[in-house]
N, C-alpha and C. Protein backbone atom coordinates (compact mmCIF):
# COMPACT_ATOMS: atom_id res chain seq x y z
N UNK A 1 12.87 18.31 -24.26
CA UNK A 1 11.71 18.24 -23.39
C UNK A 1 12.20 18.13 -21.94
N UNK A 2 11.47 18.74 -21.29
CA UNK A 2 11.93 18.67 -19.69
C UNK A 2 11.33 17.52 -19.12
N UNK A 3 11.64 17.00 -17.54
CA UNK A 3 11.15 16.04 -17.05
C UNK A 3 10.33 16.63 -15.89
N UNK A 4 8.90 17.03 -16.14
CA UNK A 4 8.18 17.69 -14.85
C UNK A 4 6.86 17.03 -15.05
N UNK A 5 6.75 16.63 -16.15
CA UNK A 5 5.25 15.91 -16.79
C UNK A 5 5.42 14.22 -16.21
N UNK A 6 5.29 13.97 -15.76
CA UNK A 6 5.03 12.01 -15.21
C UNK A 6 4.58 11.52 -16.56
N UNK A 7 3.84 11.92 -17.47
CA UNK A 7 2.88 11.46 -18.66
C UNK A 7 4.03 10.97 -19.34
N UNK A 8 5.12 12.21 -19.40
CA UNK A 8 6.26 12.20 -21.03
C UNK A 8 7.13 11.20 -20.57
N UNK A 9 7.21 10.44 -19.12
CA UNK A 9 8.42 9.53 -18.81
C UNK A 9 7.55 8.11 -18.33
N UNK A 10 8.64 7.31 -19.30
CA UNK A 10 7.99 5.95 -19.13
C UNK A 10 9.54 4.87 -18.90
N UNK A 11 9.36 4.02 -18.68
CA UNK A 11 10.37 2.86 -18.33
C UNK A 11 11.06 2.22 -19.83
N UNK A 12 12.28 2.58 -19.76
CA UNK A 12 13.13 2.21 -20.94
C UNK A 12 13.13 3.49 -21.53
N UNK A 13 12.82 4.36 -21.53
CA UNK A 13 13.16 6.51 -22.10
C UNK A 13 14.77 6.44 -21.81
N UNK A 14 15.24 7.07 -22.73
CA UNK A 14 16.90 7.27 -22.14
C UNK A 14 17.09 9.01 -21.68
N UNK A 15 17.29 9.48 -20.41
CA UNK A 15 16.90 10.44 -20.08
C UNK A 15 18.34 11.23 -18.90
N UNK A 16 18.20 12.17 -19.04
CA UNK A 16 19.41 12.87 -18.22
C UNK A 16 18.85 13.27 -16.90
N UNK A 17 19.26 12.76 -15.81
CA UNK A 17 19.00 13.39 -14.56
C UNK A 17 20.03 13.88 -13.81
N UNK A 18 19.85 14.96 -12.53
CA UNK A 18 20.29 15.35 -11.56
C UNK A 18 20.48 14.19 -10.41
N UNK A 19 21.43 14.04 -9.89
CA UNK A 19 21.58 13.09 -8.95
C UNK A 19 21.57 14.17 -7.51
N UNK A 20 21.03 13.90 -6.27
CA UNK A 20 20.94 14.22 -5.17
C UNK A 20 22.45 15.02 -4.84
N UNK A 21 23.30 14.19 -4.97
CA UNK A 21 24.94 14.87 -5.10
C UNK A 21 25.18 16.02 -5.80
N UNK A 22 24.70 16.14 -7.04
CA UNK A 22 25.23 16.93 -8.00
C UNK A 22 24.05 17.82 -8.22
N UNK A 23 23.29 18.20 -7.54
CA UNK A 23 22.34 19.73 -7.26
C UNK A 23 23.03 20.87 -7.05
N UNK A 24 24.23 21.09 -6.43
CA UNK A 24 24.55 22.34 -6.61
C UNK A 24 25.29 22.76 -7.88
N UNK A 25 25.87 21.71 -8.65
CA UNK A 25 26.91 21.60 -9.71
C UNK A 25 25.82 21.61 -10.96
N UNK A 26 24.78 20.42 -10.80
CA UNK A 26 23.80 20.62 -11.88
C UNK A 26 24.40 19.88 -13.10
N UNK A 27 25.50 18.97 -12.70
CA UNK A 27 26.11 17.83 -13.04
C UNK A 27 24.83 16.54 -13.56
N UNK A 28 25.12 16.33 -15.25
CA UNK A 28 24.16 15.90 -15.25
C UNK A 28 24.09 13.97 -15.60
N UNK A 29 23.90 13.05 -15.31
CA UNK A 29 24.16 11.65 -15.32
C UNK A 29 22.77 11.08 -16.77
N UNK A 30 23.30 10.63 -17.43
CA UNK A 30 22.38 9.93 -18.88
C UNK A 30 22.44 8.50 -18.06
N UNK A 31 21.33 7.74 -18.50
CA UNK A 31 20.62 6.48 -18.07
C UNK A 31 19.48 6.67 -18.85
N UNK A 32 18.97 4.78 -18.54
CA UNK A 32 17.65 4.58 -19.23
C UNK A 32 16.68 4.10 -17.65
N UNK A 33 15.11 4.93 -17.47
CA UNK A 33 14.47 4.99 -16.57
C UNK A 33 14.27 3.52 -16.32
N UNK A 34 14.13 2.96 -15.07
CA UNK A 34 13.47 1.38 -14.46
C UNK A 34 12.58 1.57 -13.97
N UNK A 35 12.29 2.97 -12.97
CA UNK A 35 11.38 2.97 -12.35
C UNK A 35 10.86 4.28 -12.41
N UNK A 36 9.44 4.65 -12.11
CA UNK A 36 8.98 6.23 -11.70
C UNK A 36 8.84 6.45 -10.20
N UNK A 37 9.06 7.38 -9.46
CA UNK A 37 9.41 7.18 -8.20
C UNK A 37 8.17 8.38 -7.71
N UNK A 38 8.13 9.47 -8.62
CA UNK A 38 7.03 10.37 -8.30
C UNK A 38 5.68 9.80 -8.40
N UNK A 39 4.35 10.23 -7.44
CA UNK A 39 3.39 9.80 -8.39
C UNK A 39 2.75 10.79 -8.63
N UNK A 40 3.28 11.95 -7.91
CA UNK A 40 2.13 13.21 -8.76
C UNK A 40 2.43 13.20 -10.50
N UNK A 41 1.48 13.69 -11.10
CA UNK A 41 1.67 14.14 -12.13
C UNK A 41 2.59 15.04 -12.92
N UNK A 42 2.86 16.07 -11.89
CA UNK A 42 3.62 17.01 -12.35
C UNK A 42 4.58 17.10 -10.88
N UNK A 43 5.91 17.91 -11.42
CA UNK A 43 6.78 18.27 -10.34
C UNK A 43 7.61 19.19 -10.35
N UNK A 44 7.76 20.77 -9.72
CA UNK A 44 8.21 21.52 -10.52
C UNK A 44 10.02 21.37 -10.60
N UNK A 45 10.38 20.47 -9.74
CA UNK A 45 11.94 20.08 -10.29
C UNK A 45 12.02 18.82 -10.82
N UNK A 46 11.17 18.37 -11.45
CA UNK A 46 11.64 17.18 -11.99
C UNK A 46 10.81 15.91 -11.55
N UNK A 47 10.37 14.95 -12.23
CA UNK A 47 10.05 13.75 -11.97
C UNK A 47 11.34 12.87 -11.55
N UNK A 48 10.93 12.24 -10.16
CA UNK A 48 12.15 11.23 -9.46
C UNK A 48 11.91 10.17 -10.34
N UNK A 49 13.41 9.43 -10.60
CA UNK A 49 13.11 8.09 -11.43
C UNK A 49 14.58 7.79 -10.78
N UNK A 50 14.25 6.18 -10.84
CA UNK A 50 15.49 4.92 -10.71
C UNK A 50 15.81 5.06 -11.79
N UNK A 51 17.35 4.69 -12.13
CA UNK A 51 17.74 4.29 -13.77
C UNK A 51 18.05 2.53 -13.51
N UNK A 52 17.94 2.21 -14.78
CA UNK A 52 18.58 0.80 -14.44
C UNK A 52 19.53 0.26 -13.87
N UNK A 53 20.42 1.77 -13.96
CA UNK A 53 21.99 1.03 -12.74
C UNK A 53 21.77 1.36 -11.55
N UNK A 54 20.34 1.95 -11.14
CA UNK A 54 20.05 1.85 -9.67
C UNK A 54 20.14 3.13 -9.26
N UNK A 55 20.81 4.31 -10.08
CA UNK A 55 21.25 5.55 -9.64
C UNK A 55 19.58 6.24 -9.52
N UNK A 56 19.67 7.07 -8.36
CA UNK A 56 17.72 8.03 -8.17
C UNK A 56 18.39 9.26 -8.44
N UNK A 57 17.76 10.00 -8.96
CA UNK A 57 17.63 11.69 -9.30
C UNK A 57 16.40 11.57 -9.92
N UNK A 58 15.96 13.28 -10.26
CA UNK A 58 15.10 14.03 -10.95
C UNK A 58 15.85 14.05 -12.11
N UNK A 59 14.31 13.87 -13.38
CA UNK A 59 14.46 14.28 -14.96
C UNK A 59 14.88 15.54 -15.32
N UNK A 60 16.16 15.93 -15.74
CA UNK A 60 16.19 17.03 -16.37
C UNK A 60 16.09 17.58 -17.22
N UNK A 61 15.80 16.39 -18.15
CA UNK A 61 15.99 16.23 -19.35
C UNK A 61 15.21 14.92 -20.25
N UNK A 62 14.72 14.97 -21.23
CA UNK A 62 14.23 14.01 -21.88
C UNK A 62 15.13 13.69 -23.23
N UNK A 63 16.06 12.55 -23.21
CA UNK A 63 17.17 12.62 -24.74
C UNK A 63 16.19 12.06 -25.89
N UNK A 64 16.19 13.48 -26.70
CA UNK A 64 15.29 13.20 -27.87
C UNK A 64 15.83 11.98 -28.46
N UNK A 65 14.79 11.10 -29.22
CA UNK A 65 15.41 9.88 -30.18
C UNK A 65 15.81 10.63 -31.58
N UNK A 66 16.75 10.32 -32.65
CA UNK A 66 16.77 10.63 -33.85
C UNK A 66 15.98 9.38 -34.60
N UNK A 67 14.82 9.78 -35.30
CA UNK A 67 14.54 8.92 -36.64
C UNK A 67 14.90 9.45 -37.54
């Protein structure tokens, strides 16, 4: 699942983002969300989120859970 929907990302999701640095590389950093930083609903690069270690980028990614 991509991260462009605000709905699909919530606080504690473990999720892959783009960091501001790594946009041209597309280098991608795993964390679990702390904060939502967007408030539109939608975004066509990504919903901004804090991770808990403080790092900001856009969702690139949503890491499916296995049940």
């Amino acid at each position: 699942m991509d991260g462009k929907n605000r709905s699909d990302i919530y606080p504690g999701l473990e999720v892959d983002i783009i960091l501001k640095k790594d946009q041209r590389s597309g280098k991608l950093t795993r964390g679990i969300v702390a904060n939502l930083l967007t408030s539109s609903p939608y975004h066509s690069r990504g919903i901004k989120v804090r991770l808990e270690d403080g790092q900001i980028g856009r969702v690139a990614e949503i890491v499916e859970e296995d049940f």
